[in-house]
C-alpha atoms as a PDB file:
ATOM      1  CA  UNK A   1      21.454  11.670   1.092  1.00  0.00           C
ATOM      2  CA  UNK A   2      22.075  12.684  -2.603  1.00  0.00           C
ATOM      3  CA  UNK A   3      23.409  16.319  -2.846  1.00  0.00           C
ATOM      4  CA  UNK A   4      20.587  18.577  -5.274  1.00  0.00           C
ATOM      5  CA  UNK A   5      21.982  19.997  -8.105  1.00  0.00           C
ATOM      6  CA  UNK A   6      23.023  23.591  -8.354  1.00  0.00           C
ATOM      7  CA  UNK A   7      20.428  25.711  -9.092  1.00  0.00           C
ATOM      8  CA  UNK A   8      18.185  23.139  -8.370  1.00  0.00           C
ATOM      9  CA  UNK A   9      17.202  23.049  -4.784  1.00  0.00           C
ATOM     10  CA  UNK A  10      13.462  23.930  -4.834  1.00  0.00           C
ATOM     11  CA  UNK A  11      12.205  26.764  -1.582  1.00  0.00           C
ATOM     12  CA  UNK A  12      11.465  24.507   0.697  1.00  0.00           C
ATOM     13  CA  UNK A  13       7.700  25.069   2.373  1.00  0.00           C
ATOM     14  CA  UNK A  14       8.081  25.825   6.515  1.00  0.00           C
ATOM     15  CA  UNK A  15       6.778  23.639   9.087  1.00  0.00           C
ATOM     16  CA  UNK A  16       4.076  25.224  11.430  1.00  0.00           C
ATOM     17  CA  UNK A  17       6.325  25.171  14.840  1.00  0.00           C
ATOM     18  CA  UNK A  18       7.236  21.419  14.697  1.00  0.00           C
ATOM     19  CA  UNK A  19      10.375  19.751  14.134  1.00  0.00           C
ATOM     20  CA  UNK A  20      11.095  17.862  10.438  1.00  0.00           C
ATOM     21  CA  UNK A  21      10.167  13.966  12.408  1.00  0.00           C
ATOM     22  CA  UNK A  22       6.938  15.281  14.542  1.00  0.00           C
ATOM     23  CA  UNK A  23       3.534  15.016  12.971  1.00  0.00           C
ATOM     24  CA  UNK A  24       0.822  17.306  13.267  1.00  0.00           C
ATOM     25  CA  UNK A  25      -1.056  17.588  16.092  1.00  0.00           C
ATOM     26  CA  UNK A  26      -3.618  15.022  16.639  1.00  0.00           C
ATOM     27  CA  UNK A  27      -6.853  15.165  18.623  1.00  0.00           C
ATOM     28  CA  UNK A  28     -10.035  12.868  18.095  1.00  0.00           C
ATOM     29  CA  UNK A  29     -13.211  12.375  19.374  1.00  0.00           C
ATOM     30  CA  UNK A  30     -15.715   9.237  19.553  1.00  0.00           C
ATOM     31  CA  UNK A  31     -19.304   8.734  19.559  1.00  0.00           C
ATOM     32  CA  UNK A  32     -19.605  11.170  17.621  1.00  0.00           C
ATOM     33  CA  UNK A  33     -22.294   9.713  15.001  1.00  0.00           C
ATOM     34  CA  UNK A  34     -25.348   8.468  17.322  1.00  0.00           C
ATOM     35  CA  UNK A  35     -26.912   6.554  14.769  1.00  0.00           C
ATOM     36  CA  UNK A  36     -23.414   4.795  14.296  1.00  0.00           C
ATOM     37  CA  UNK A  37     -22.799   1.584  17.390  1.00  0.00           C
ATOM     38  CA  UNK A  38     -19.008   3.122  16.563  1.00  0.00           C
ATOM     39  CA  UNK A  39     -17.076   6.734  15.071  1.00  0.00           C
ATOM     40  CA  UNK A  40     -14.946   8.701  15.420  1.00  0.00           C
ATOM     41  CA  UNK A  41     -13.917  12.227  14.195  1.00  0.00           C
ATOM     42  CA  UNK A  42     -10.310  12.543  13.624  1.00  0.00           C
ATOM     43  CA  UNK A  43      -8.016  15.595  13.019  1.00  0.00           C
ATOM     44  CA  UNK A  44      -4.693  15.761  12.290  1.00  0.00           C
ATOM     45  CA  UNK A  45      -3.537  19.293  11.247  1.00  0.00           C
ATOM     46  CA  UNK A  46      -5.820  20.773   9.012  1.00  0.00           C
ATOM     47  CA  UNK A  47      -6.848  17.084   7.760  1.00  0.00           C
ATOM     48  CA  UNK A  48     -10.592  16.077   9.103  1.00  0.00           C
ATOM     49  CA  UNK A  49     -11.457  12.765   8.624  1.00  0.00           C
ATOM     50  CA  UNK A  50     -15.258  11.135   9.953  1.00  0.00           C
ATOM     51  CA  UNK A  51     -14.956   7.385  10.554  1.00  0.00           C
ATOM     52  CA  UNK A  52     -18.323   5.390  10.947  1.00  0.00           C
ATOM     53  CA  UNK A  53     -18.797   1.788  11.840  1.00  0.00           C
ATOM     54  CA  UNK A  54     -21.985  -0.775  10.678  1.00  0.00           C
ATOM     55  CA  UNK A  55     -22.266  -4.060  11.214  1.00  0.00           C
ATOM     56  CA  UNK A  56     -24.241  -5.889   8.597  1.00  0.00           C
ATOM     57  CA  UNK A  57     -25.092  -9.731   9.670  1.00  0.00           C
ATOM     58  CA  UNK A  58     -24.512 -10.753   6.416  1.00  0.00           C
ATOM     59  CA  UNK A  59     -21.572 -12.530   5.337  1.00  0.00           C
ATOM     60  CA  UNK A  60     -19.464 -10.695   2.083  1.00  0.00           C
ATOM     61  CA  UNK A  61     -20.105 -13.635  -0.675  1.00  0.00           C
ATOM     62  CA  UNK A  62     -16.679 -15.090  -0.183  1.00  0.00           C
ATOM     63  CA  UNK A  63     -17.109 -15.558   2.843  1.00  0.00           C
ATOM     64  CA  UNK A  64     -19.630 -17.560   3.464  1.00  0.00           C
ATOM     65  CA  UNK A  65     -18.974 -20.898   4.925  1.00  0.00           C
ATOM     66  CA  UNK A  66     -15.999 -19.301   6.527  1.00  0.00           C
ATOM     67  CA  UNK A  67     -15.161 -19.185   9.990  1.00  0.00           C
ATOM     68  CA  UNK A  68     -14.204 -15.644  10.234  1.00  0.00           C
ATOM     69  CA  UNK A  69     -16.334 -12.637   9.380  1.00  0.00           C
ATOM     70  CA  UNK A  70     -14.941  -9.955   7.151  1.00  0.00           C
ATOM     71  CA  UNK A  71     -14.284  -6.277   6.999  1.00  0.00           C
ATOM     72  CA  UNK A  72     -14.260  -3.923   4.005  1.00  0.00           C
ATOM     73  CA  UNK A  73     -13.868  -0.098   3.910  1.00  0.00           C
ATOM     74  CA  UNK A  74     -14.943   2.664   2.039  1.00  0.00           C
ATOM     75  CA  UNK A  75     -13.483   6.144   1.239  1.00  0.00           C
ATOM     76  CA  UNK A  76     -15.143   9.600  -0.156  1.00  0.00           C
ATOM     77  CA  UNK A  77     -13.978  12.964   0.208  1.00  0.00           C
ATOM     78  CA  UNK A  78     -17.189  15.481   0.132  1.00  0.00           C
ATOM     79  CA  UNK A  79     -17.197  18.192  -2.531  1.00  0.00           C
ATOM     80  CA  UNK A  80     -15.101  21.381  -0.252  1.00  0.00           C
ATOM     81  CA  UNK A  81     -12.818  19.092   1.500  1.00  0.00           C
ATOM     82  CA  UNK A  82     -10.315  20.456  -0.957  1.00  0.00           C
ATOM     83  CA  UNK A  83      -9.609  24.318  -1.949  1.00  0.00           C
ATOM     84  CA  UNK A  84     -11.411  23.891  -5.206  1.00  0.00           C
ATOM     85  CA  UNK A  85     -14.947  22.154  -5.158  1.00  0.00           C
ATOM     86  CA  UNK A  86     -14.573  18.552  -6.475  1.00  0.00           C
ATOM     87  CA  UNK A  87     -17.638  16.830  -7.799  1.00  0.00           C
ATOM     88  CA  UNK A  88     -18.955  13.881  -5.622  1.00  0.00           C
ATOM     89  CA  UNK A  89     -16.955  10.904  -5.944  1.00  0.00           C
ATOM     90  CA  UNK A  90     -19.940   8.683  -5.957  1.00  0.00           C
ATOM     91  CA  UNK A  91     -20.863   9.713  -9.276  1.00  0.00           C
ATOM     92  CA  UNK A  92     -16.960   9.033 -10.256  1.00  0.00           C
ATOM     93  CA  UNK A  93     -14.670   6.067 -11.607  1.00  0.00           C
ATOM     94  CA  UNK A  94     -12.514   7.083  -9.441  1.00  0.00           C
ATOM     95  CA  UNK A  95      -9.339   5.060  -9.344  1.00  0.00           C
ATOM     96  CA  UNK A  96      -7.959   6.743  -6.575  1.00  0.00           C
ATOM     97  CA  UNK A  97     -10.772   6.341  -4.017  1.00  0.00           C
ATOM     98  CA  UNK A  98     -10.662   2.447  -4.891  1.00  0.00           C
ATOM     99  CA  UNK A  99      -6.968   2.514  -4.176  1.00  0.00           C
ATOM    100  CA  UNK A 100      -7.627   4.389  -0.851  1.00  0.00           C
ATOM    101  CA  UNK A 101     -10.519   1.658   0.181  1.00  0.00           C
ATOM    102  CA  UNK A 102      -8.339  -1.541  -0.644  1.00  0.00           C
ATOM    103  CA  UNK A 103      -5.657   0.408   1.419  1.00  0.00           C
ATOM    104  CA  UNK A 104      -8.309   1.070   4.237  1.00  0.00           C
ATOM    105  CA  UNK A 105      -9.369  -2.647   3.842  1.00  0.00           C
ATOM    106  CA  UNK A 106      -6.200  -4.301   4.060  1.00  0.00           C
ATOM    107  CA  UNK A 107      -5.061  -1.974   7.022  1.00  0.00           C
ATOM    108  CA  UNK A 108      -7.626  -1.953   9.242  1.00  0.00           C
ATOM    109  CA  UNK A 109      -8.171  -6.226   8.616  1.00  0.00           C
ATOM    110  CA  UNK A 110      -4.462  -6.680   9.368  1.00  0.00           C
ATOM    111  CA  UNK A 111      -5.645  -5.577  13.002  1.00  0.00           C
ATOM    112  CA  UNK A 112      -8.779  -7.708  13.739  1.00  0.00           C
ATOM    113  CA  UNK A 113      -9.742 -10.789  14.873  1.00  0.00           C
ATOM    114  CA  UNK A 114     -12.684 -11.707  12.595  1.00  0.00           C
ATOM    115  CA  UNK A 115     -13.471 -14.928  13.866  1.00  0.00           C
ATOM    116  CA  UNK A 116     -15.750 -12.994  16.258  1.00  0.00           C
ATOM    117  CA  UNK A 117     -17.918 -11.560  13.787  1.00  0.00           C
ATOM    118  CA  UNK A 118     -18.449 -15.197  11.597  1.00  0.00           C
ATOM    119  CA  UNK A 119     -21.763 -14.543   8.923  1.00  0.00           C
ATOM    120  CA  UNK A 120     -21.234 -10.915  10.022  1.00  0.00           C
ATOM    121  CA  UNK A 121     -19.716  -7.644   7.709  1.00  0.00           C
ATOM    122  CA  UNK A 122     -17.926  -4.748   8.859  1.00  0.00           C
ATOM    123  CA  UNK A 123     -17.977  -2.202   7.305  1.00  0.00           C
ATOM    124  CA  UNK A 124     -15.577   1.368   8.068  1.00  0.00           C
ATOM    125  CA  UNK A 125     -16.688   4.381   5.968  1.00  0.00           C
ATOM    126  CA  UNK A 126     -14.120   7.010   5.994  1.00  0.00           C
ATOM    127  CA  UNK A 127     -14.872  10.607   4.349  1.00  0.00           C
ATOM    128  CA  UNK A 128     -12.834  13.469   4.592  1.00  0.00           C
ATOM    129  CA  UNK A 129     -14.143  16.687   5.600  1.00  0.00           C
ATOM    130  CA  UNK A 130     -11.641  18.760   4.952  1.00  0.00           C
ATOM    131  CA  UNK A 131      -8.322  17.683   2.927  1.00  0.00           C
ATOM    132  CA  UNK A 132      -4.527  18.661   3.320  1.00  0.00           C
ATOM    133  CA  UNK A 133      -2.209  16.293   2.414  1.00  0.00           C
ATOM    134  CA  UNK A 134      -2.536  12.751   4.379  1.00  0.00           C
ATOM    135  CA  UNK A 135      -5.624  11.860   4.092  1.00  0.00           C
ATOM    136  CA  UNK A 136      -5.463   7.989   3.615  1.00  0.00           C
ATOM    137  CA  UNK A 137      -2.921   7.660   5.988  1.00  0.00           C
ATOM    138  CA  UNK A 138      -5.519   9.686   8.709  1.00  0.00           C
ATOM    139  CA  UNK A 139      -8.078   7.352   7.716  1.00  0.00           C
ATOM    140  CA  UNK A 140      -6.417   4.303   8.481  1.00  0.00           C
ATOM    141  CA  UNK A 141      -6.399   5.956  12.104  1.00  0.00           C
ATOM    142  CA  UNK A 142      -9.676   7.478  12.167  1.00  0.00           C
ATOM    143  CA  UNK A 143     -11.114   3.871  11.239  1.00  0.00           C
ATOM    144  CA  UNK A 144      -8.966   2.315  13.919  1.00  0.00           C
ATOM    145  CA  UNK A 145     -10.340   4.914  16.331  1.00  0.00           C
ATOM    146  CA  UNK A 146     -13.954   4.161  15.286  1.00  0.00           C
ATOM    147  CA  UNK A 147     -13.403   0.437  15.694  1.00  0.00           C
ATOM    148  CA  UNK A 148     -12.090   0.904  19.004  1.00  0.00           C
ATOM    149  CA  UNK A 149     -15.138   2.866  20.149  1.00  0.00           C
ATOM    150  CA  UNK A 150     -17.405   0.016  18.445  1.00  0.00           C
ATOM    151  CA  UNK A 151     -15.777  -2.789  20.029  1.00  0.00           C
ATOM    152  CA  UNK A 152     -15.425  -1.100  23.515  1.00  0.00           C
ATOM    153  CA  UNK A 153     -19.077  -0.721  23.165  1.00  0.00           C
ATOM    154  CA  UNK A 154     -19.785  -4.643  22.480  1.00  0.00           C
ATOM    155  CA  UNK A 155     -17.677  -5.051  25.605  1.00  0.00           C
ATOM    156  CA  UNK A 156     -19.560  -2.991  27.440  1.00  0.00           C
ATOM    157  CA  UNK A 157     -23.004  -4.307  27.160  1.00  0.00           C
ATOM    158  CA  UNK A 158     -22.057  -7.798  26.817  1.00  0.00           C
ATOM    159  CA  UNK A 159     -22.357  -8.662  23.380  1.00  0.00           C
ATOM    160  CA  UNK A 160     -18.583  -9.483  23.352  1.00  0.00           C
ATOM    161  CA  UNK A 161     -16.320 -11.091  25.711  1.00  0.00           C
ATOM    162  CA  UNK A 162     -13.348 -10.903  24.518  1.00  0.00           C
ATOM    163  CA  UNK A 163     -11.334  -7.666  23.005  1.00  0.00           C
ATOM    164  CA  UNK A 164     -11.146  -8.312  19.318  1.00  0.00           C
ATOM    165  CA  UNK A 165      -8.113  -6.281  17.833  1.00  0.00           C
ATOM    166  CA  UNK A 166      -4.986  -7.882  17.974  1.00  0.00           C
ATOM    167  CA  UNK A 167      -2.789  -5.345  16.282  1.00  0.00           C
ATOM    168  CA  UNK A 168      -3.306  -1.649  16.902  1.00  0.00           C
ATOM    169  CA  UNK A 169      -2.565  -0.112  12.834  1.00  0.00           C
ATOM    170  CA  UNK A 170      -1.638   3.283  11.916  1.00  0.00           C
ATOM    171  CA  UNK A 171      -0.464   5.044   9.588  1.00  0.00           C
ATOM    172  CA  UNK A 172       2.157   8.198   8.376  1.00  0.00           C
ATOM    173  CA  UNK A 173       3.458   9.231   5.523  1.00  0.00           C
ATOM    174  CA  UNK A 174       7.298  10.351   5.573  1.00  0.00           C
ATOM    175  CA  UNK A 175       9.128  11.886   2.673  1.00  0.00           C
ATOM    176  CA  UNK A 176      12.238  13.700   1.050  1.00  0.00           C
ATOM    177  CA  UNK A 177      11.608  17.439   0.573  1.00  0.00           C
ATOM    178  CA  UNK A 178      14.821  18.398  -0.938  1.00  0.00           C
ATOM    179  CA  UNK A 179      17.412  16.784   1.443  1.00  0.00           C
ATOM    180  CA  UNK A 180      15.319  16.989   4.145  1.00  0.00           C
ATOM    181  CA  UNK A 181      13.362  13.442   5.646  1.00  0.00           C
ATOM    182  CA  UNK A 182      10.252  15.170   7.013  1.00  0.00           C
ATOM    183  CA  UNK A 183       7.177  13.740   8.462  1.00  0.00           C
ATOM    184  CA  UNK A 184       3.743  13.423   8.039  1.00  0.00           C
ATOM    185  CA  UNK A 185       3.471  15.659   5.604  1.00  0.00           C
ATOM    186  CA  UNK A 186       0.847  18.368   4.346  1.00  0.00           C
ATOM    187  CA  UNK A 187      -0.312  19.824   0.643  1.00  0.00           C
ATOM    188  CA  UNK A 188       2.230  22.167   0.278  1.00  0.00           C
ATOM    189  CA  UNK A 189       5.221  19.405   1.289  1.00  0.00           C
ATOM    190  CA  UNK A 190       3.119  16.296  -0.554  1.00  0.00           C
ATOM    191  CA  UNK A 191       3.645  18.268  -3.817  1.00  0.00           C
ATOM    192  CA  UNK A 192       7.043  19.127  -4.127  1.00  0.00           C
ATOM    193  CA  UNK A 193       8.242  16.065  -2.334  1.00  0.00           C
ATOM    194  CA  UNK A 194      11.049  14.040  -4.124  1.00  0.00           C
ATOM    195  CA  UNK A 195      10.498  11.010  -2.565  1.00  0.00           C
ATOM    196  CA  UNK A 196       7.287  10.039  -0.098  1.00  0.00           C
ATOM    197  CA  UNK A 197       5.987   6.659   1.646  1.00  0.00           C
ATOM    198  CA  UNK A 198       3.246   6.191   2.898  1.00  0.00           C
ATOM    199  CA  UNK A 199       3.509   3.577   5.914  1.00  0.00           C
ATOM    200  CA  UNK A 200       1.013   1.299   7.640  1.00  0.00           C
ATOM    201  CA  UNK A 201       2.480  -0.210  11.005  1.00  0.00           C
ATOM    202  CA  UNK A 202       1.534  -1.611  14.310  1.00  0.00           C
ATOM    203  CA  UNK A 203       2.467   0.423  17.604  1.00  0.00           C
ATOM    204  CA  UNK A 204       4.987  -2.462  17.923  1.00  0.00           C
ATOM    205  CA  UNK A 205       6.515  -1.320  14.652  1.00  0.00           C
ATOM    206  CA  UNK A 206       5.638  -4.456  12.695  1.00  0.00           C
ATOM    207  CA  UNK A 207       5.346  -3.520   9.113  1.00  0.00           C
ATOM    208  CA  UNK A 208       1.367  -4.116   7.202  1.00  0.00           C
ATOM    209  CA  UNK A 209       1.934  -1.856   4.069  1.00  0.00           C
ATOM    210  CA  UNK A 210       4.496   0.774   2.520  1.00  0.00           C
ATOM    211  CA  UNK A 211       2.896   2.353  -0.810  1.00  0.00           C
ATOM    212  CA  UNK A 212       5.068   4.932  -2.666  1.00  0.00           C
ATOM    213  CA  UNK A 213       7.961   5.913  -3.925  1.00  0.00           C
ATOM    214  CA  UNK A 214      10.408   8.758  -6.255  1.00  0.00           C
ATOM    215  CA  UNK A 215       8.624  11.602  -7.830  1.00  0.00           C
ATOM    216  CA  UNK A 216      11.400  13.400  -9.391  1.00  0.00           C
ATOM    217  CA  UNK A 217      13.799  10.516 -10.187  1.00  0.00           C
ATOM    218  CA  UNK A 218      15.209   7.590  -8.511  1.00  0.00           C
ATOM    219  CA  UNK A 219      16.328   7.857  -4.905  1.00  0.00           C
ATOM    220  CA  UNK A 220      19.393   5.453  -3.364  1.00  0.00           C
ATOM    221  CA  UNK A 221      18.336   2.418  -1.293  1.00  0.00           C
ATOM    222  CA  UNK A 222      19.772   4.282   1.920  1.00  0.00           C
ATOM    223  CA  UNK A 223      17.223   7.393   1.257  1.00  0.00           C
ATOM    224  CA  UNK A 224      14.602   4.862   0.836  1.00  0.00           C
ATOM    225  CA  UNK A 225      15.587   2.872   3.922  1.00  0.00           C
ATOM    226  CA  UNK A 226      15.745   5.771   6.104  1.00  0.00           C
ATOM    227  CA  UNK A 227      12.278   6.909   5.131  1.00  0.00           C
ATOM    228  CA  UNK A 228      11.273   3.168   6.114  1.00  0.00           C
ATOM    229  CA  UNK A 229      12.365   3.401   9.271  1.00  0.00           C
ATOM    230  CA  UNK A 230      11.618   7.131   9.911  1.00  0.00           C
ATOM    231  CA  UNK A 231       8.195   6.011   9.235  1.00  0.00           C
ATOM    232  CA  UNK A 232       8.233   2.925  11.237  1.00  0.00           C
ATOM    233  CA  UNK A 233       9.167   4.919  14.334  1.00  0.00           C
ATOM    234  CA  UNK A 234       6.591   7.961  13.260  1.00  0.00           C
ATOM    235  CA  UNK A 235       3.557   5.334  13.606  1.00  0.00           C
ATOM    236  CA  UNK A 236       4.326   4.181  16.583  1.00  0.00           C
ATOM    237  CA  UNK A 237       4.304   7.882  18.224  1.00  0.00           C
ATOM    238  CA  UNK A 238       1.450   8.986  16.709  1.00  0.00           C
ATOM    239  CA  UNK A 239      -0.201   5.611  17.691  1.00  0.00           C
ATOM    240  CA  UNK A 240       1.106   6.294  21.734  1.00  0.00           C
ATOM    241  CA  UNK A 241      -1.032   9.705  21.408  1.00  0.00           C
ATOM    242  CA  UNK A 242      -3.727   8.122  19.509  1.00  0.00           C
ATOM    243  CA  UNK A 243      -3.400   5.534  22.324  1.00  0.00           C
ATOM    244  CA  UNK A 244      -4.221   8.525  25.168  1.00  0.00           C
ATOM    245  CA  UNK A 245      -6.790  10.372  23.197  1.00  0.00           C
ATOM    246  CA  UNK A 246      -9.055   7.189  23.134  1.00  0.00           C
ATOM    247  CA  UNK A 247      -8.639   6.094  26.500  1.00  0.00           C
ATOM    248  CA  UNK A 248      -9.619   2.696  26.007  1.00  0.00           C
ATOM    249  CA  UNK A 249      -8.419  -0.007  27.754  1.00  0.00           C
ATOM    250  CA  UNK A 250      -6.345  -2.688  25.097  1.00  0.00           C
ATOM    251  CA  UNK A 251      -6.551  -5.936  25.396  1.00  0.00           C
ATOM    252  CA  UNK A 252      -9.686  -6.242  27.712  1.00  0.00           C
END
């Protein structure tokens, strides 16, 4: 790791009685939404996310003709998610919320079968109900959760015979706060982080997406390497626990 300069190393925020490679604790809930055939309601630390799932039997325009459906995701954070009130991001050009959705989009698709849903759309809103630090990186789980709880539905009653995700995706975001590789990491790290990843992985630690990078200067390809693989490795733990809290059978 590259030594800080004297008179340079920054206090470094404390971790609430977890080590510098455990994320925060994790609990979620489904069914949550009953006007929704799937949800979930996600928290990871202080960080709140609501998943919902709709199916629209419409194909998305480039689609059509295809033989594979499609799925596209959508991201808000309501106005006290955050210390400050924030105005409504629907009445934004917000180029970080369209960021966050492609992100979503990409993630989440990397881990379905579509050719199930052919002519059909789904679609995974994500809002945050209460923000800090990690949100897009809790979404990605929160939407996996709420896809799990819509296709073990379909299962259930029939409508599908055959379980459609092939990849189970999450996501954590690792980074260097001073020397330190910490991760998953809140506000008060996010901010004064030199370095930070965020990294979208399969419980199998196959790599989807790594979006991020130096924040107070470059960083040597070993720093950036081990924050790779620390993330890698995070994923797949937090996708384990993720793994118990929906007790859901994969790959019915």
């Amino acid at each position: 790791m590259t030594t800080p300069q004297p008179g340079k190393t920054p206090d470094l925020p404390p971790r609430d009685a977890r080590t510098l490679l455990e994320p925060r604790p994790l609990s979620v809930k489904r069914g949550v939404n009953p006007h929704a055939p799937g949800s979930a309601h996600l928290i990871m630390g202080r960080t709140e996310i609501l998943a919902t799932i709709t199916l629209d039997d419409k194909p998305a325009p480039h689609m059509r003709g295809k033989k594979e459906g499609w799925l596209t995701a959508e991201y808000s954070m309501l106005p006290r998610a955050t210390t400050d009130r924030q105005a409504r991001e629907r009445n934004l050009q917000n180029g970080r919320r369209h960021e966050i959705q492609r992100l979503l989009g990409r993630a989440l698709r990397a881990g379905v079968d579509l050719r199930h849903f052919r002519n059909q759309t789904i679609y995974v809103d994500c809002d945050v109900l209460v923000a800090d630090g990690g949100t897009r990186v809790a979404s990605i789980l929160a939407g996996h959760a709420a896809l799990h709880d819509f296709f073990d539905t379909l299962i259930n009653t029939g409508k599908l015979s055959e379980w459609p995700i092939i990849h189970n995706v999450g996501a954590i975001s690792v980074g260097l706060i001073g020397n330190e590789v910490r991760v998953d990491l809140d506000y008060a790290e996010d901010k004064v982080a030199r370095a930070d990843l965020n990294v979208v992985a399969t419980d199998t630690g196959l790599i989807i997406e790594v979006q991020g990078g130096a924040e107070e200067g470059p960083i040597t390809h070993d720093e950036y390497t081990t924050l790779l693989t620390t993330g890698v490795t995070a994923v797949q733990g937090v996708m384990g626990q993720l793994a118990r809290e929906l007790a859901v059978i994969q790959g019915m």
